[in-house]
PDB file of N, CA and C in Angstrom:
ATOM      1  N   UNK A   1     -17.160   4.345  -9.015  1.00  0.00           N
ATOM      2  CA  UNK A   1     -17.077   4.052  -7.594  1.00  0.00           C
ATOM      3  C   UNK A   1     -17.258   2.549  -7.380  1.00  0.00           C
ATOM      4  N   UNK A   2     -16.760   1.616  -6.567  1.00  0.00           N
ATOM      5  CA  UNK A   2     -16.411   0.378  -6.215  1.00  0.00           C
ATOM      6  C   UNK A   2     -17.531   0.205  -5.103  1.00  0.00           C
ATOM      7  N   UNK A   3     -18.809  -0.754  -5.507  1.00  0.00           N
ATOM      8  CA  UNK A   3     -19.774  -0.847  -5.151  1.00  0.00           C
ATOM      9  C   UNK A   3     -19.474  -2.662  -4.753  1.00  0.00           C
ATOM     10  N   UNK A   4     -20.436  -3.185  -3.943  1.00  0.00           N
ATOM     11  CA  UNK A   4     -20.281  -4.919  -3.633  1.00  0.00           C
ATOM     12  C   UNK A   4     -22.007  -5.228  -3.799  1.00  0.00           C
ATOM     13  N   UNK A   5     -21.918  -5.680  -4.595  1.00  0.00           N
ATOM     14  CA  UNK A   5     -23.261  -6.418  -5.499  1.00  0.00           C
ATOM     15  C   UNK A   5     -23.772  -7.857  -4.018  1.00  0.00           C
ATOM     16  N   UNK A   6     -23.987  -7.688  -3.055  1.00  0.00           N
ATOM     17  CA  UNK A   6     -24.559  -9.193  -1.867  1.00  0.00           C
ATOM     18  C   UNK A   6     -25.579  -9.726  -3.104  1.00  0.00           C
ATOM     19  N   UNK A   7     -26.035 -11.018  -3.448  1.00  0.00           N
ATOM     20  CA  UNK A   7     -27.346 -11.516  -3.299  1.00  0.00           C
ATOM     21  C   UNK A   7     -27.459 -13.166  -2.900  1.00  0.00           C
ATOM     22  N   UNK A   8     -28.386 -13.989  -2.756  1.00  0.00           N
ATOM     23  CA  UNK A   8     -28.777 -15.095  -2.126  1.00  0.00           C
ATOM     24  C   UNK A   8     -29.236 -14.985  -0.893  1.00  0.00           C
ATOM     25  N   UNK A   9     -29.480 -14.236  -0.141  1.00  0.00           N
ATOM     26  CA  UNK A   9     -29.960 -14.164   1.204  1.00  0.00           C
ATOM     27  C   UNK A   9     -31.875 -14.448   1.208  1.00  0.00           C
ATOM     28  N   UNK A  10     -31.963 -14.595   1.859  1.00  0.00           N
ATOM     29  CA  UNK A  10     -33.434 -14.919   1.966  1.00  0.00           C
ATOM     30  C   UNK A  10     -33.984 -16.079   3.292  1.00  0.00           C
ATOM     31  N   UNK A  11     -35.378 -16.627   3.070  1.00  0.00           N
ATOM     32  CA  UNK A  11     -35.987 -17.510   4.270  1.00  0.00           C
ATOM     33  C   UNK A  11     -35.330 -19.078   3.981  1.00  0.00           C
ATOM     34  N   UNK A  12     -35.013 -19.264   5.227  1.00  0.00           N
ATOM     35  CA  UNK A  12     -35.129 -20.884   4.956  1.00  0.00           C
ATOM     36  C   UNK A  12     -35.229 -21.826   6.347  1.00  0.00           C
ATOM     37  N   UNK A  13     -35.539 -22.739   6.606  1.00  0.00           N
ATOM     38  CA  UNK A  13     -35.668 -23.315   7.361  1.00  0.00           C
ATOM     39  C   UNK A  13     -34.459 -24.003   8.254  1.00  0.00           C
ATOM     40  N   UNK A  14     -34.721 -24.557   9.277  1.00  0.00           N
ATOM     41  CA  UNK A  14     -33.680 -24.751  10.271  1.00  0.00           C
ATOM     42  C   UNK A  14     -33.128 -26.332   9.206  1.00  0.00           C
ATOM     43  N   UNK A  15     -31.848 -26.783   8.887  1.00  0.00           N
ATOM     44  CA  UNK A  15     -31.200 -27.422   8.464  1.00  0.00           C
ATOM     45  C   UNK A  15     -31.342 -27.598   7.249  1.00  0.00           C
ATOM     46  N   UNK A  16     -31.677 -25.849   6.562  1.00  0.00           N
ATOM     47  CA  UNK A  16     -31.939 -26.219   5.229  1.00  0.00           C
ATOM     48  C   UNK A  16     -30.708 -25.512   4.214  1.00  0.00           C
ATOM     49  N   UNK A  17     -30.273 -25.252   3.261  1.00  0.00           N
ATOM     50  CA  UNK A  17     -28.933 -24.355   2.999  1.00  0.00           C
ATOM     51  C   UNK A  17     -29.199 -23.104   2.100  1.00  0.00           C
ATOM     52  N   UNK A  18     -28.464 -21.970   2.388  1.00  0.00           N
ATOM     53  CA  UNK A  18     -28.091 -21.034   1.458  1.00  0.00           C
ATOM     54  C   UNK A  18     -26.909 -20.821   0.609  1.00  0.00           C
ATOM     55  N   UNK A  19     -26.810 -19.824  -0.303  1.00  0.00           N
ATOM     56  CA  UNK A  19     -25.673 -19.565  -0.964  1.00  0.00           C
ATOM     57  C   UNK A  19     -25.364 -18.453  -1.115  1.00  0.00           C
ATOM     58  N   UNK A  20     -24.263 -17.533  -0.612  1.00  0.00           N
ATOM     59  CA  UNK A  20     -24.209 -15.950  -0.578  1.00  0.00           C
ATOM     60  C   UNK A  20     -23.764 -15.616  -1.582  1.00  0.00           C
ATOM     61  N   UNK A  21     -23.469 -14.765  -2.405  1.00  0.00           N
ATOM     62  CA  UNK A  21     -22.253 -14.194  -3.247  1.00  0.00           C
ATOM     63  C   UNK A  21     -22.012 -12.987  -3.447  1.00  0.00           C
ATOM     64  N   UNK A  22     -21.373 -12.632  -3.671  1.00  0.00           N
ATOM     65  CA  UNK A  22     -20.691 -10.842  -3.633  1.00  0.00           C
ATOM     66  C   UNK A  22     -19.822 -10.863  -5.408  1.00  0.00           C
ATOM     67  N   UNK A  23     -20.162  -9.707  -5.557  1.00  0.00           N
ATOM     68  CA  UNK A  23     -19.551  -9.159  -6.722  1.00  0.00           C
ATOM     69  C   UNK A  23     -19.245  -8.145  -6.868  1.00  0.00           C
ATOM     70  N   UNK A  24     -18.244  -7.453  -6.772  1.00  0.00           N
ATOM     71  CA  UNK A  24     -17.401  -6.095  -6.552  1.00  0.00           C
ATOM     72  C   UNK A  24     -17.510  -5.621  -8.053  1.00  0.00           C
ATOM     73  N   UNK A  25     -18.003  -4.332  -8.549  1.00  0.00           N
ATOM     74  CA  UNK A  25     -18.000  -4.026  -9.371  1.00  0.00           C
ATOM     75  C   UNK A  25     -17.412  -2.388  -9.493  1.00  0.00           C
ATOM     76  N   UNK A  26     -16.905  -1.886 -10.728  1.00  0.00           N
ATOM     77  CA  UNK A  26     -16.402  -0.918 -10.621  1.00  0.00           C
ATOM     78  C   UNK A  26     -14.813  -1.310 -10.439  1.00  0.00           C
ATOM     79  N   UNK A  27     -13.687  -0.233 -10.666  1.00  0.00           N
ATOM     80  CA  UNK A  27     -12.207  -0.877 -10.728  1.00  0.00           C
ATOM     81  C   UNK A  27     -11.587  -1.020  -9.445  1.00  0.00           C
ATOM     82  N   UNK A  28     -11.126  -2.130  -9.184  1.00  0.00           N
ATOM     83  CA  UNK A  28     -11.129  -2.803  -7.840  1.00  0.00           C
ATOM     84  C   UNK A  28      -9.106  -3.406  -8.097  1.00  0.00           C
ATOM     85  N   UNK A  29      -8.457  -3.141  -7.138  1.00  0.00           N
ATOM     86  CA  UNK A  29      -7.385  -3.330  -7.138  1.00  0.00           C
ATOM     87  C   UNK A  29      -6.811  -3.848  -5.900  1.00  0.00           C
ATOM     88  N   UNK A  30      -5.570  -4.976  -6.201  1.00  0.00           N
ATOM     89  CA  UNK A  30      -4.601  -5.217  -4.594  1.00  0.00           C
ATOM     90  C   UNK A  30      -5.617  -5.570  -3.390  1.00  0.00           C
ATOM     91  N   UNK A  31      -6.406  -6.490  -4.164  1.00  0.00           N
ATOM     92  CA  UNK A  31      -7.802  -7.313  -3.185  1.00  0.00           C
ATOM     93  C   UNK A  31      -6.607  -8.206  -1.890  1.00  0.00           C
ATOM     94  N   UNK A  32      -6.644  -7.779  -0.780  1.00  0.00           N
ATOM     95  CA  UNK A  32      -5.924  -8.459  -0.123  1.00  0.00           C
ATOM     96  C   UNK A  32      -6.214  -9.735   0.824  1.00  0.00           C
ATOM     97  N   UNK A  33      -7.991  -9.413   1.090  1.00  0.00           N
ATOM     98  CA  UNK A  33      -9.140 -10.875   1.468  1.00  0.00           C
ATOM     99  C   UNK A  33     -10.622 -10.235   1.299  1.00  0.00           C
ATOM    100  N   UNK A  34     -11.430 -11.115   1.490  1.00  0.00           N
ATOM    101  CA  UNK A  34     -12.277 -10.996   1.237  1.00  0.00           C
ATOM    102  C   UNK A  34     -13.192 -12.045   1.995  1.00  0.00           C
ATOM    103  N   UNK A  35     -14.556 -11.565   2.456  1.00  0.00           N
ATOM    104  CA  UNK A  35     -14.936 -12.154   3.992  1.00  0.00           C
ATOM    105  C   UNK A  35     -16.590 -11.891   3.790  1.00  0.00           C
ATOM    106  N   UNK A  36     -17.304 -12.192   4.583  1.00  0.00           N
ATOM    107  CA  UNK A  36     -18.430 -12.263   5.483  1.00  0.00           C
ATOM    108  C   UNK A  36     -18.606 -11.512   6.989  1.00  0.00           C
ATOM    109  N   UNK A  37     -19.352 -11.062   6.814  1.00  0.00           N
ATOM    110  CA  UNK A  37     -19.461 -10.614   8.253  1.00  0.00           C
ATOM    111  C   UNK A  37     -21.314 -10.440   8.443  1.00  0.00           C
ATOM    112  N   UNK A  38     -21.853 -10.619   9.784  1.00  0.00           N
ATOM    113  CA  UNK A  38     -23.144 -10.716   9.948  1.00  0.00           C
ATOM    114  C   UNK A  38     -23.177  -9.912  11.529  1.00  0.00           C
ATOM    115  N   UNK A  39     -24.911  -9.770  11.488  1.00  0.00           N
ATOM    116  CA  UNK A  39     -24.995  -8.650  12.387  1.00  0.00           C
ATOM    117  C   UNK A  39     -26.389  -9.111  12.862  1.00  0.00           C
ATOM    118  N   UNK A  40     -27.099  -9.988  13.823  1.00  0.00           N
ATOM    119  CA  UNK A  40     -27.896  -9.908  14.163  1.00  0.00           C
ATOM    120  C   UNK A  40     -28.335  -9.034  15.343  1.00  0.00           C
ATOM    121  N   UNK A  41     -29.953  -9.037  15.285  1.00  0.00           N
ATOM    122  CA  UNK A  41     -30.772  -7.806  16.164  1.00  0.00           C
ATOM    123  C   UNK A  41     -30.046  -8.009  17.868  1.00  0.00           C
ATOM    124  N   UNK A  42     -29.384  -6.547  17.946  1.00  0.00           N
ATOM    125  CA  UNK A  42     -28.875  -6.451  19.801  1.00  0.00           C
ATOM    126  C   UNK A  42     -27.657  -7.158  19.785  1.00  0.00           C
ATOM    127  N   UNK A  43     -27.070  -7.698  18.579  1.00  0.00           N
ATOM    128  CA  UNK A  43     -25.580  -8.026  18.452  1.00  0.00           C
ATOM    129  C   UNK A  43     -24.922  -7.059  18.156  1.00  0.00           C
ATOM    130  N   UNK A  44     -23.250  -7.258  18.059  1.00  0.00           N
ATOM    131  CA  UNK A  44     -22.071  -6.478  17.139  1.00  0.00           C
ATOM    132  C   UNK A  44     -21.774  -7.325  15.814  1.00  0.00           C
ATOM    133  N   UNK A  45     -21.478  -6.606  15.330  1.00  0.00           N
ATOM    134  CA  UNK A  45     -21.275  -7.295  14.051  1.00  0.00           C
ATOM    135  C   UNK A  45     -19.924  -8.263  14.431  1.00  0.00           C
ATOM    136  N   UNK A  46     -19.525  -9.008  13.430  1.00  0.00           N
ATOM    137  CA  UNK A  46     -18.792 -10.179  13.895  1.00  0.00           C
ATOM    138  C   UNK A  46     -18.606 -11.413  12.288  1.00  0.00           C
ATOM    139  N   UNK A  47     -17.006 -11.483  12.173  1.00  0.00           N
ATOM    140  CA  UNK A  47     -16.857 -12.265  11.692  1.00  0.00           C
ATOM    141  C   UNK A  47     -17.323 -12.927  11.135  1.00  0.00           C
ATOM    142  N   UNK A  48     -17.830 -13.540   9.920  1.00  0.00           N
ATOM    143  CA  UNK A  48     -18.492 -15.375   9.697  1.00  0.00           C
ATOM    144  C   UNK A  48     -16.928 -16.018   9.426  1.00  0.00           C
ATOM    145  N   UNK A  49     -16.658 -15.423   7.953  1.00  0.00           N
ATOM    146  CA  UNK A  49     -15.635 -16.125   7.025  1.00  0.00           C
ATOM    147  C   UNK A  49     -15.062 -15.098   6.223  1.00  0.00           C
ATOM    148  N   UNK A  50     -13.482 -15.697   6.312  1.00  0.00           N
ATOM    149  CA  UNK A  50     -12.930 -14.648   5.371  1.00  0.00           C
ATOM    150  C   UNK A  50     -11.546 -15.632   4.399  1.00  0.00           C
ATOM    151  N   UNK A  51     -11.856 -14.998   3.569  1.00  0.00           N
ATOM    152  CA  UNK A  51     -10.465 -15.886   2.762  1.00  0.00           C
ATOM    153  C   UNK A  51      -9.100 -14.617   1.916  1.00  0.00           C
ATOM    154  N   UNK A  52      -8.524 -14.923   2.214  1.00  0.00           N
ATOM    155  CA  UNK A  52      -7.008 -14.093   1.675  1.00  0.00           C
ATOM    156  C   UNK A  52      -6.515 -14.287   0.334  1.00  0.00           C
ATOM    157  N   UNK A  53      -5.889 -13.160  -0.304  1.00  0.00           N
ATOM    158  CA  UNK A  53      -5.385 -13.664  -1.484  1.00  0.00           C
ATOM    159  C   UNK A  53      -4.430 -14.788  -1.905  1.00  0.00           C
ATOM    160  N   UNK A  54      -4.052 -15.610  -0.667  1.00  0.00           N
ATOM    161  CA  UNK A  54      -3.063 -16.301  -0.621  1.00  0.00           C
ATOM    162  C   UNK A  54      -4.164 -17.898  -0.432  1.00  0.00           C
ATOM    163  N   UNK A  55      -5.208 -17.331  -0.079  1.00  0.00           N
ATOM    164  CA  UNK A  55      -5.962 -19.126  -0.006  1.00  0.00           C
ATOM    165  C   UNK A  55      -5.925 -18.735   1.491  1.00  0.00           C
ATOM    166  N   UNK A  56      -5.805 -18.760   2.840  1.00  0.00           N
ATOM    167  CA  UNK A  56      -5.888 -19.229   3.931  1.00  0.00           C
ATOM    168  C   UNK A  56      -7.814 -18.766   4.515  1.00  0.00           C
ATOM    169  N   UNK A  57      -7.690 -19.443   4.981  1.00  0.00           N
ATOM    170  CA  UNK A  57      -9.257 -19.190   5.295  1.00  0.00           C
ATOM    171  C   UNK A  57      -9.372 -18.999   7.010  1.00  0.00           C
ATOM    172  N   UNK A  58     -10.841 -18.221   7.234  1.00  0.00           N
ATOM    173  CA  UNK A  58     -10.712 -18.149   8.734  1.00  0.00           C
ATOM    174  C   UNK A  58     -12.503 -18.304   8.950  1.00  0.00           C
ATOM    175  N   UNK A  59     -13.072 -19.167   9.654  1.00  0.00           N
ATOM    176  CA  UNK A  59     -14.844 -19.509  10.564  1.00  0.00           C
ATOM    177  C   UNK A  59     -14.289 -19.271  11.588  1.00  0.00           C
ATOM    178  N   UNK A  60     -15.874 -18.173  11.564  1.00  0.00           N
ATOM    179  CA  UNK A  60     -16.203 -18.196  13.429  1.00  0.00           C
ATOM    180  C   UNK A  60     -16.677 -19.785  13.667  1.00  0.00           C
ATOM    181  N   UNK A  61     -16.096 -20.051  14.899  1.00  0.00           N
ATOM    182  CA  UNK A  61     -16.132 -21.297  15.267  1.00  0.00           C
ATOM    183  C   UNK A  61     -17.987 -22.130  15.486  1.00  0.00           C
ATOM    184  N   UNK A  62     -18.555 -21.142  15.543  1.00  0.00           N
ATOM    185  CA  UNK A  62     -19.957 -20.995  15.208  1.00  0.00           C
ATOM    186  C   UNK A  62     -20.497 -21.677  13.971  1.00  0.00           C
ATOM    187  N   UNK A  63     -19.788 -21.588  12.901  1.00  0.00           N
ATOM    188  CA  UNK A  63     -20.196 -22.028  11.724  1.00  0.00           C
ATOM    189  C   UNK A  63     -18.929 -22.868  11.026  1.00  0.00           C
ATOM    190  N   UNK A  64     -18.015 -23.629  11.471  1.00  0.00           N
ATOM    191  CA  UNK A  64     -17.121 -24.497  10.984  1.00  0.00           C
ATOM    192  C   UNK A  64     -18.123 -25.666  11.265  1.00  0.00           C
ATOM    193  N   UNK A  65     -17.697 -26.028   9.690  1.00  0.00           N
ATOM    194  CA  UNK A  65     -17.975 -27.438   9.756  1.00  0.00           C
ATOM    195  C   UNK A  65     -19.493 -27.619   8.703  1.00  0.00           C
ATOM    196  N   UNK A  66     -19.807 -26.091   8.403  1.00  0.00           N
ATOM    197  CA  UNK A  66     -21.807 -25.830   8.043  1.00  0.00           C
ATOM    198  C   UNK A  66     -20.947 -24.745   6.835  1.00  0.00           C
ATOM    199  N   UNK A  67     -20.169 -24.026   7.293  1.00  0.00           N
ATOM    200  CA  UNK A  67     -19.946 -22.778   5.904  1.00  0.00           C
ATOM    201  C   UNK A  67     -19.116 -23.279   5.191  1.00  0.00           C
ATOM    202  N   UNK A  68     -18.658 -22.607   4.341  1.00  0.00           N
ATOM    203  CA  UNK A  68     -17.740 -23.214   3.287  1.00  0.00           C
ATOM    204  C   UNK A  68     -17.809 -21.219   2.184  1.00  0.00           C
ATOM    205  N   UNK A  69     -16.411 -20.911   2.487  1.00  0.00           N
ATOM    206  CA  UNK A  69     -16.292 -19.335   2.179  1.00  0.00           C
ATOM    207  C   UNK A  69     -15.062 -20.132   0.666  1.00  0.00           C
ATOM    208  N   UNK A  70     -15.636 -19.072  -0.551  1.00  0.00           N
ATOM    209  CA  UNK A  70     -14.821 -19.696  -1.809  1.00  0.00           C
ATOM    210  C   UNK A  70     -14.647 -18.214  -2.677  1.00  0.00           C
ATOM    211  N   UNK A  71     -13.349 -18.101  -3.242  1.00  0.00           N
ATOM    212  CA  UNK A  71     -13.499 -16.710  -3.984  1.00  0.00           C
ATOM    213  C   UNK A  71     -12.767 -17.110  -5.431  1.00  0.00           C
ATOM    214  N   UNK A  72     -12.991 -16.501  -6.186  1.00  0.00           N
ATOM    215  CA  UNK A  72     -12.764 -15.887  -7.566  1.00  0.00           C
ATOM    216  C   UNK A  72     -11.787 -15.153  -7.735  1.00  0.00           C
ATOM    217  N   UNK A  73     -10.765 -14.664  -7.979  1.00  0.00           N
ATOM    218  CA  UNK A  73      -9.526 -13.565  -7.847  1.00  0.00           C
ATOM    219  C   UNK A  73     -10.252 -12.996  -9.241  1.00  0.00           C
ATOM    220  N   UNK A  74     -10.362 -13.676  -9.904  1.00  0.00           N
ATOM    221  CA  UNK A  74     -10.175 -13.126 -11.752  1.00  0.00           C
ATOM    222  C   UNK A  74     -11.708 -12.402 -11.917  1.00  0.00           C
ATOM    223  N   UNK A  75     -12.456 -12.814 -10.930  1.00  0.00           N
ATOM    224  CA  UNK A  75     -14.225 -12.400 -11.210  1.00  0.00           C
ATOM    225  C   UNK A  75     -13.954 -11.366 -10.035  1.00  0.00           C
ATOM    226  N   UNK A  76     -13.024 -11.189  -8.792  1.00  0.00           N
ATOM    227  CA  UNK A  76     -13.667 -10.515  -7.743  1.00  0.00           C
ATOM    228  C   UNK A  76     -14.606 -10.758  -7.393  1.00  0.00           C
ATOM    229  N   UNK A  77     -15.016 -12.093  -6.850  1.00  0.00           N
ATOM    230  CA  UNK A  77     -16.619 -12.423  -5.968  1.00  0.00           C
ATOM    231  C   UNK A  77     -15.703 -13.491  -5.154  1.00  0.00           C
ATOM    232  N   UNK A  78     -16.498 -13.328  -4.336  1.00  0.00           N
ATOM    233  CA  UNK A  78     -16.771 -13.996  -2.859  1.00  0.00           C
ATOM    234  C   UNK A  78     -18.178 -14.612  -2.741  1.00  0.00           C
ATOM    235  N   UNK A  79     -17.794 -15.928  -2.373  1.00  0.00           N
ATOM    236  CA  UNK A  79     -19.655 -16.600  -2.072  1.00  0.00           C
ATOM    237  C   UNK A  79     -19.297 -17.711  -0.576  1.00  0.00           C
ATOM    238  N   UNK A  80     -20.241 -18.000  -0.303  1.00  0.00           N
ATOM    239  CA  UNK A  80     -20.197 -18.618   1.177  1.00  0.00           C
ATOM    240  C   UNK A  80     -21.848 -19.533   1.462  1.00  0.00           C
ATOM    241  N   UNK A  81     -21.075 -20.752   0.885  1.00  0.00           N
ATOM    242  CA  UNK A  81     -21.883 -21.976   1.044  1.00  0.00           C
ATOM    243  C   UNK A  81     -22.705 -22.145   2.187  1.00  0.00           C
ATOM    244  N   UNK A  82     -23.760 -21.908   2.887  1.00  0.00           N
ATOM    245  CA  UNK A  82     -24.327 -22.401   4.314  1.00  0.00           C
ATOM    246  C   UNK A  82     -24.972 -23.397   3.956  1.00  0.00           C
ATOM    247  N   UNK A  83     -24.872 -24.399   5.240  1.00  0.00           N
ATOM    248  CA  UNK A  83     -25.632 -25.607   5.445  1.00  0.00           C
ATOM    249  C   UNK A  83     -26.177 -26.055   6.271  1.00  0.00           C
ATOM    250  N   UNK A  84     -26.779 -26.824   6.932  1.00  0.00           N
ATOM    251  CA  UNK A  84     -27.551 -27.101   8.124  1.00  0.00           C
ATOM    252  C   UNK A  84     -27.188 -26.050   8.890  1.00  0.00           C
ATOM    253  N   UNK A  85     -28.457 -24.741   8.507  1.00  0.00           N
ATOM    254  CA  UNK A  85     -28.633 -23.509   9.331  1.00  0.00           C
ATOM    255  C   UNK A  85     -29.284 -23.595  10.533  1.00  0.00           C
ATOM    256  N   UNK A  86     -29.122 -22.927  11.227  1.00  0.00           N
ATOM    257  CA  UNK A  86     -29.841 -22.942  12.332  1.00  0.00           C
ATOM    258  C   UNK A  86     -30.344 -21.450  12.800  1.00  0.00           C
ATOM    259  N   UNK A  87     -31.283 -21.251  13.797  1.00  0.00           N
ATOM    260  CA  UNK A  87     -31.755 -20.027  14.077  1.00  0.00           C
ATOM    261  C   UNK A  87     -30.687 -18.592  14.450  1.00  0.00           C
ATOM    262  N   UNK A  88     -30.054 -18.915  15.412  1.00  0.00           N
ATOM    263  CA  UNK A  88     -29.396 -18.424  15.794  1.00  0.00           C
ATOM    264  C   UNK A  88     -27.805 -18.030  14.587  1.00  0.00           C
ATOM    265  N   UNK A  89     -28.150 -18.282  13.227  1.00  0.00           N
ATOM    266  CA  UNK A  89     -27.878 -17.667  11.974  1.00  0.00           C
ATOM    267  C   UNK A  89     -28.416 -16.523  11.316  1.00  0.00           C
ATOM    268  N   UNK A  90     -29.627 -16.378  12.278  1.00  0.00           N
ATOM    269  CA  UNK A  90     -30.569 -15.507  11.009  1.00  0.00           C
ATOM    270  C   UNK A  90     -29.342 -13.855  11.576  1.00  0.00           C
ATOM    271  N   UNK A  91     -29.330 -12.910  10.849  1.00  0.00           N
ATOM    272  CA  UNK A  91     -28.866 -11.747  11.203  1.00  0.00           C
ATOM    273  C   UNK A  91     -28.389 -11.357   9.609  1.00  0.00           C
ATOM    274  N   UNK A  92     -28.068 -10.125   9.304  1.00  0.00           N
ATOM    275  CA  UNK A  92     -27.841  -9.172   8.032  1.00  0.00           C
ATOM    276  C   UNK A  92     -26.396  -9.529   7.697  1.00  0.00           C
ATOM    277  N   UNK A  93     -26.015 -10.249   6.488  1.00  0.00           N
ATOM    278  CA  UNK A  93     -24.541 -10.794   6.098  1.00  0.00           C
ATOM    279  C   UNK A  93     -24.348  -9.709   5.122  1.00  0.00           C
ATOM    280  N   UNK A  94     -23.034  -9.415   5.446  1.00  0.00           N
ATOM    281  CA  UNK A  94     -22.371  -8.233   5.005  1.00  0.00           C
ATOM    282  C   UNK A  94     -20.841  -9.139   4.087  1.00  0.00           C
ATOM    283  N   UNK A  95     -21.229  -8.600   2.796  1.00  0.00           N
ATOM    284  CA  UNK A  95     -19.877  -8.757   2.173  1.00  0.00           C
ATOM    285  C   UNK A  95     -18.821  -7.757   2.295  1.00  0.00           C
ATOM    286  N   UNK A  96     -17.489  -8.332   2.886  1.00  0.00           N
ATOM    287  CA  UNK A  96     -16.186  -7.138   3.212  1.00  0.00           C
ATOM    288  C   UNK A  96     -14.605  -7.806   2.145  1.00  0.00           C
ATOM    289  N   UNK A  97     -14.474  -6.334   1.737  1.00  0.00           N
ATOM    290  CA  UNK A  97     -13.201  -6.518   0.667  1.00  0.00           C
ATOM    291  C   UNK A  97     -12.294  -5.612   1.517  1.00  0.00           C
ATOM    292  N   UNK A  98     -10.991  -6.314   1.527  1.00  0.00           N
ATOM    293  CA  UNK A  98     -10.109  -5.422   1.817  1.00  0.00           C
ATOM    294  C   UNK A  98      -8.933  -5.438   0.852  1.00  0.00           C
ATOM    295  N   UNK A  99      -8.456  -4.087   1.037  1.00  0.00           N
ATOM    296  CA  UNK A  99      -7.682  -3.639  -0.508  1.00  0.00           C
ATOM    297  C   UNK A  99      -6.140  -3.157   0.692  1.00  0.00           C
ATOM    298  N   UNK A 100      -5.276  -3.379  -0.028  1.00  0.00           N
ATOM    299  CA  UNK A 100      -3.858  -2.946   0.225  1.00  0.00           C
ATOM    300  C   UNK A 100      -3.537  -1.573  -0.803  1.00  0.00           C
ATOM    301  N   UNK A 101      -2.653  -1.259  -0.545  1.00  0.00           N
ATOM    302  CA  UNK A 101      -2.032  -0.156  -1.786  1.00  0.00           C
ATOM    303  C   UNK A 101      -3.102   0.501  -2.501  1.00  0.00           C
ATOM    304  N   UNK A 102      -3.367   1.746  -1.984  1.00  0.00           N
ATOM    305  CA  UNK A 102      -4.012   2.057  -0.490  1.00  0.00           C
ATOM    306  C   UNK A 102      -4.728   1.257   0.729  1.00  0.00           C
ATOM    307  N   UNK A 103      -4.400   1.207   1.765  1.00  0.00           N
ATOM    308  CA  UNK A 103      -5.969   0.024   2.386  1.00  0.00           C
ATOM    309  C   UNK A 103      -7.014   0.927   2.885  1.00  0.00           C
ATOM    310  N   UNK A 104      -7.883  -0.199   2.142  1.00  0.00           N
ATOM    311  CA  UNK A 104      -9.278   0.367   2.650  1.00  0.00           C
ATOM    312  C   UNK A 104      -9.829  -0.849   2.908  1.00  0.00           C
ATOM    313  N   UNK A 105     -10.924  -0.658   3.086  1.00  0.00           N
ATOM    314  CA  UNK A 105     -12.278  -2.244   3.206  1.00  0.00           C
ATOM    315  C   UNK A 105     -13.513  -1.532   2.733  1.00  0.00           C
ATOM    316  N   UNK A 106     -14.341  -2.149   1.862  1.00  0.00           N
ATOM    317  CA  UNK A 106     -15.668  -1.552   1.267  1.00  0.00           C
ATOM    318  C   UNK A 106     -16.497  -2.536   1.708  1.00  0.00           C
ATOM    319  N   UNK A 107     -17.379  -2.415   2.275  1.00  0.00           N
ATOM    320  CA  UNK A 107     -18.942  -3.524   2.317  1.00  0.00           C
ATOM    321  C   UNK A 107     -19.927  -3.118   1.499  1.00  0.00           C
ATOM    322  N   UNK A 108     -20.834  -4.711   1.377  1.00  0.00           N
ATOM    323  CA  UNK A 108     -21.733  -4.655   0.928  1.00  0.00           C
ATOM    324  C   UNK A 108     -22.843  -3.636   1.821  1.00  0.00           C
ATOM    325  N   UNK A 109     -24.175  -3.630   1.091  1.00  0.00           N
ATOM    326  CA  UNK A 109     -25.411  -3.276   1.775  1.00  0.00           C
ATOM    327  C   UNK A 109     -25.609  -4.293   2.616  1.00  0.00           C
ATOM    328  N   UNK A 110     -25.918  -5.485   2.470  1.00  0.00           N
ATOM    329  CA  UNK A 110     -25.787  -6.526   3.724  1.00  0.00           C
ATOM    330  C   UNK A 110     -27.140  -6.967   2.987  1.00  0.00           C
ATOM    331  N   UNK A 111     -27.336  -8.173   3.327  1.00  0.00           N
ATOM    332  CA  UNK A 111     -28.327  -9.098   2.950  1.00  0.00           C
ATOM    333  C   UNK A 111     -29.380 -10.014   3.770  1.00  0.00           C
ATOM    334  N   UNK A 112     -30.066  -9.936   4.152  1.00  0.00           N
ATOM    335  CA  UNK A 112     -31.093 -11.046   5.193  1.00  0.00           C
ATOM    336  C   UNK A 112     -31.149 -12.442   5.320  1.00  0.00           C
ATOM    337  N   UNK A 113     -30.869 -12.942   6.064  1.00  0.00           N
ATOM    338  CA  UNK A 113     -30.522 -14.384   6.020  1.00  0.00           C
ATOM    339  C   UNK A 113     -31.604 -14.633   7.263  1.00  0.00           C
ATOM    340  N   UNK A 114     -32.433 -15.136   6.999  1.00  0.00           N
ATOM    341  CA  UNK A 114     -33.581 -15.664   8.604  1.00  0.00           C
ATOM    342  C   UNK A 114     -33.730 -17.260   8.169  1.00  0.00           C
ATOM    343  N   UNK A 115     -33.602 -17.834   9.351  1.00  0.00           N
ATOM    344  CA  UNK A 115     -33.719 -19.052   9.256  1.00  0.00           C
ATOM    345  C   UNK A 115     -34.514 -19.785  10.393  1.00  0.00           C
ATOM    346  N   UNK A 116     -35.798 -20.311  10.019  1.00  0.00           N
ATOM    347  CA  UNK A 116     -37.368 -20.299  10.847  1.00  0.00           C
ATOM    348  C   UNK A 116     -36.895 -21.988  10.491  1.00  0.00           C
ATOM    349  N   UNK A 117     -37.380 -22.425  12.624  1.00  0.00           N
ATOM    350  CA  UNK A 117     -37.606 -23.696  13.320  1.00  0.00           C
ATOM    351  C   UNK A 117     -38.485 -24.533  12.569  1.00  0.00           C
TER     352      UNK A 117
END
């Protein structure tokens, strides 16, 4: 079964940086992008970053300019550089794969990202 390995999440301070990464394990096929998504408390979940098998990339406008989303085709991982974080970052980052031929999308368990003033 095709499981997504999240880790790097954890505490850090307001303008300090993290590093996410995802690792899809199990046989994984026709990866068509591969993304971020986060969910803080009394939010909807929502976008961060996503990148395509073709290279094109997409930030919530929230975090252009601070993220930086980079993938692996040959490893299947996804990681997502943060930088001068800020509070209103902290919420549960979810790694999302989406597959063609069949489509589906699998997420991670999601990971904690809090980021204290």
């Amino acid at each position: 079964q095709v499981q997504l390995v999240e880790s790097g999440g954890g505490l850090v301070q307001a303008g300090g940086s993290l590093r996410l990464s995802c690792a899809a394990s199990g046989s994984i096929v026709n990866i068509a992008a591969m993304g971020w998504y986060r969910q803080a408390p009394g939010k909807q979940r929502e976008l961060v970053a996503a990148i395509t098998s073709g290279g094109r990339v997409d930030y919530a406008d929230s975090v252009k300019g601070r993220f930086t989303i980079s993938r692996d085709n040959a490893k299947n991982t996804v990681s997502l550089q943060m930088s001068s974080l800020k509070p209103e970052d902290t919420a549960v980052y979810y790694c999302n794969v989406r597959v063609s031929w069949p489509f589906r999308n699998y997420w991670g368990q999601g990971t904690q990202v809090t980021v204290s003033s």
